[in-house]
Protein backbone atom coordinates (compact mmCIF):
# COMPACT_ATOMS: atom_id res chain seq x y z
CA UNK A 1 -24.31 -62.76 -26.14
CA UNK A 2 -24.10 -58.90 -26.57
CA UNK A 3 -27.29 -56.43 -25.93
CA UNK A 4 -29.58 -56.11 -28.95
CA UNK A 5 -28.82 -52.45 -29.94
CA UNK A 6 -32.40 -49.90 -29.82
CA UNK A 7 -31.86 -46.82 -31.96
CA UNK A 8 -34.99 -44.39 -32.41
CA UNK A 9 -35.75 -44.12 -35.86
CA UNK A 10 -38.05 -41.19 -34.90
CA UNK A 11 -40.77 -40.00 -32.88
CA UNK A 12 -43.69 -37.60 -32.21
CA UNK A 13 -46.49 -36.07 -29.77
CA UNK A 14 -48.02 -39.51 -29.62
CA UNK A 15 -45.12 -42.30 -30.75
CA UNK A 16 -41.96 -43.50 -30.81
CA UNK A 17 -40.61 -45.64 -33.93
CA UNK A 18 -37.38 -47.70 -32.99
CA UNK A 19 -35.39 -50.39 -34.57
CA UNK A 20 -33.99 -53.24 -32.46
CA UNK A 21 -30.25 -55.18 -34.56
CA UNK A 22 -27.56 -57.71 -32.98
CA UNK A 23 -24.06 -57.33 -33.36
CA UNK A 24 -23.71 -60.98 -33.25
CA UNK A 25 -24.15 -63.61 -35.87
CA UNK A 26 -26.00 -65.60 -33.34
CA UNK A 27 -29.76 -66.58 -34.49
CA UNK A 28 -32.27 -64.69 -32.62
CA UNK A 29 -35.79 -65.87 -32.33
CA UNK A 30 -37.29 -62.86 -30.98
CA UNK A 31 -37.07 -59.39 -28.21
CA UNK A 32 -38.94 -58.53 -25.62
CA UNK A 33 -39.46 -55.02 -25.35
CA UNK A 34 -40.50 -52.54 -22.23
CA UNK A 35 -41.65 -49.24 -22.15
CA UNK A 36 -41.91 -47.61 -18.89
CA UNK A 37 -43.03 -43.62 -17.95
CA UNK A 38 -43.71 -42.10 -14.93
CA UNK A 39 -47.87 -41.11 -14.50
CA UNK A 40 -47.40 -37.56 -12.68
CA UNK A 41 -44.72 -38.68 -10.01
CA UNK A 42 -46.91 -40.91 -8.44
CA UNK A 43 -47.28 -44.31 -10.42
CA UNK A 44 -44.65 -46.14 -13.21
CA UNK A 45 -46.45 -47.47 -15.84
CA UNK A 46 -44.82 -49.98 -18.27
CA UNK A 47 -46.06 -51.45 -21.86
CA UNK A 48 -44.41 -54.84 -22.93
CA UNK A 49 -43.78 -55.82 -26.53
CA UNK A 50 -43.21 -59.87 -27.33
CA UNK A 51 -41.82 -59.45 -30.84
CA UNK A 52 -41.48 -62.42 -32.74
CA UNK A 53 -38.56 -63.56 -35.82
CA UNK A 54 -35.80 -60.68 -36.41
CA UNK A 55 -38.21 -58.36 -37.13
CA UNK A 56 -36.57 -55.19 -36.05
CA UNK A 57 -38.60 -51.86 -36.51
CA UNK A 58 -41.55 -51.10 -34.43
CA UNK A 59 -44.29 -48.55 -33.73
CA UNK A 60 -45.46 -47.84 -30.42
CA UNK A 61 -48.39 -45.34 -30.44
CA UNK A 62 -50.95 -44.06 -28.37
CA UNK A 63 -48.12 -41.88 -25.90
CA UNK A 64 -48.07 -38.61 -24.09
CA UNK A 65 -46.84 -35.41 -25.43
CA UNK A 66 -43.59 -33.89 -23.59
CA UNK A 67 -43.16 -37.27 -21.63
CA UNK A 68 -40.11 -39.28 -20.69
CA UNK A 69 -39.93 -42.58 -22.05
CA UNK A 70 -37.70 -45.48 -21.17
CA UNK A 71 -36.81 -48.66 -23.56
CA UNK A 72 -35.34 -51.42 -22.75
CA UNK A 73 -34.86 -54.84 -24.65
CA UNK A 74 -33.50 -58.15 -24.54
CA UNK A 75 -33.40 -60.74 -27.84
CA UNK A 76 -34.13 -64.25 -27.56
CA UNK A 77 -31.59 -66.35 -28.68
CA UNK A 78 -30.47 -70.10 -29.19
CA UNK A 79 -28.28 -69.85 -26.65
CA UNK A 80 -30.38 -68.15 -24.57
CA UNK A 81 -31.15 -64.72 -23.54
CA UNK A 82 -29.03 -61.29 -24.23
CA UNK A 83 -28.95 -58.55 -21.35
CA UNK A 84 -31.00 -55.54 -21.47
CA UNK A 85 -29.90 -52.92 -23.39
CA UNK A 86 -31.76 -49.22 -22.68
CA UNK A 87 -32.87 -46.14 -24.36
CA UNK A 88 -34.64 -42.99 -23.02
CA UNK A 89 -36.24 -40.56 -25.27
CA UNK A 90 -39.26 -37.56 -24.60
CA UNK A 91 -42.17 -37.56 -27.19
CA UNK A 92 -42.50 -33.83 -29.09
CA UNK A 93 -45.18 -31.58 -28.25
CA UNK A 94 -46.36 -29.50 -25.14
CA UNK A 95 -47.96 -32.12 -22.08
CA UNK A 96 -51.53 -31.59 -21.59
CA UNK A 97 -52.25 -29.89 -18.50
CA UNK A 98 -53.44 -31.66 -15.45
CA UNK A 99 -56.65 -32.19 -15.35
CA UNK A 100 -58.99 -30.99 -12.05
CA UNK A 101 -60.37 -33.43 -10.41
CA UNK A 102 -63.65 -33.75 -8.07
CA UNK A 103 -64.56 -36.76 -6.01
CA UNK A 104 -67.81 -36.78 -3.92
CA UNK A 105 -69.02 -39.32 -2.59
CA UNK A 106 -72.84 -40.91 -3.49
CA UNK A 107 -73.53 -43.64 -0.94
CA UNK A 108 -71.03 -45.61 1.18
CA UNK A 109 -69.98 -47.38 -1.71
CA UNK A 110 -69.95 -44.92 -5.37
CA UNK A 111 -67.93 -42.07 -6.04
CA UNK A 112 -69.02 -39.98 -8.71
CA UNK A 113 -65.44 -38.54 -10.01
CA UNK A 114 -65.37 -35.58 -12.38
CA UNK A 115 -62.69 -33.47 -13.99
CA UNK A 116 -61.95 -30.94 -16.44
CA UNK A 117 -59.64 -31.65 -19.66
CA UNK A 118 -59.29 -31.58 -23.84
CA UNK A 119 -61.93 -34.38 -25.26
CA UNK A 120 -61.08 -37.23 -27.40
CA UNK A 121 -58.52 -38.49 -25.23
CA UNK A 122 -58.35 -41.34 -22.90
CA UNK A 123 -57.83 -40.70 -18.91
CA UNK A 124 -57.15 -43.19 -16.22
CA UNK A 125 -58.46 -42.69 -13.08
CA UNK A 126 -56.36 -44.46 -10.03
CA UNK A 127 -57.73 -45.17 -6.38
CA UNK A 128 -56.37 -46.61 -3.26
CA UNK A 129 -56.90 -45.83 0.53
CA UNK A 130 -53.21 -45.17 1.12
CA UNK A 131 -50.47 -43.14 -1.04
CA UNK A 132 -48.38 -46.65 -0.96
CA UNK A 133 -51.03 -48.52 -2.96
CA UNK A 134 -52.02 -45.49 -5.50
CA UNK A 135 -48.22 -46.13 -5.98
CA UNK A 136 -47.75 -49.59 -6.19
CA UNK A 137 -51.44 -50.99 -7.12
CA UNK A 138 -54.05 -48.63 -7.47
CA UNK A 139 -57.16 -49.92 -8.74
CA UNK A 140 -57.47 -48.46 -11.59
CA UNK A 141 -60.25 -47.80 -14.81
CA UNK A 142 -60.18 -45.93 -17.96
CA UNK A 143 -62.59 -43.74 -20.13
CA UNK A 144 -62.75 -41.52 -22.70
CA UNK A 145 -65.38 -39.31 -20.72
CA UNK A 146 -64.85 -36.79 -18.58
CA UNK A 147 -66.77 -38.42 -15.28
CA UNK A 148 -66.74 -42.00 -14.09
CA UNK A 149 -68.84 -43.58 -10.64
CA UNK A 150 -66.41 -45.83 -8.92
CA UNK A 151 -67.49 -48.41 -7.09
CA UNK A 152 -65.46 -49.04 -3.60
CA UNK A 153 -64.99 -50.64 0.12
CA UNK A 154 -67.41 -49.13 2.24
CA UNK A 155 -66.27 -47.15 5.60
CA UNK A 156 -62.84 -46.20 4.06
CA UNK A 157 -60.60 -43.28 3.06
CA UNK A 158 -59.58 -43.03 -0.60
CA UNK A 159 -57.73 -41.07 -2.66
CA UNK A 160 -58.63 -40.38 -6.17
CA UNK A 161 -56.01 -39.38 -9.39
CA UNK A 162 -56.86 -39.12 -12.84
């Protein structure tokens, strides 16, 4: 079974439009599809696609500007499953700048984390008492707001990234 072959149809600031085809005659009953970027050097983040039928062209939106994006796909098959074929390409546009974070604490258990940044946008904040968990598993929350009170472990260390 050959790779399914990925060829960007286009893309923008804020998505990437690919096709997915097989060079095979071989019946294919679906792909699955990862996306993966890297969040400021620190964490890999990765958005999976279950695509049903033959259906080849999809829309993936709600990316980064100027940010490095890796495909990679397999098709589902009668006779089982292809191997991964892969695809890198960087979404148009300037990145937004980093935004600047504050973190002060409230009680032994809230932190009241604040930053600076352009509005109508959506920012994850990450948190972990080591830099080996805000790698691996943070916890982690999202808003479109530009403050957030996190609730953690009392008598610990954390570090905070948004």
């Amino acid at each position: 079974i050959p790779p399914p072959v990925i060829h960007i149809e286009s893309y923008s600031e804020d998505s990437i439009s690919f096709s997915l085809k097989m060079t095979t005659n071989i019946k294919v009953s679906g792909y699955v599809v990862n996306i993966y970027w890297t969040f400021d050097t620190h964490r890999q983040e990765k958005r999976t696609l279950i695509i049903e039928g033959e259906k080849s062209v999809q829309k993936v939106a709600n990316l980064t500007a100027h940010t490095p994006y890796e495909i990679s796909a397999w098709a589902k098959t009668e006779l089982g499953d292809s191997p991964l074929s892969f695809v890198h390409v960087v979404t148009g546009g300037t990145r937004p700048a980093s935004p600047s974070l504050k973190a002060k604490a409230i009680n032994q258990t809230a932190v009241e984390c604040s930053w600076t940044g352009p509005r109508n946008v959506v920012y994850g904040i990450f948190y972990a008492t080591s830099f080996l968990e805000l790698y691996r598993t943070p916890h982690n929350t999202t808003t479109t707001s530009h403050n957030i009170t996190v609730i953690v472990q009392r008598d610990e260390q954390y570090l905070f990234l948004v």
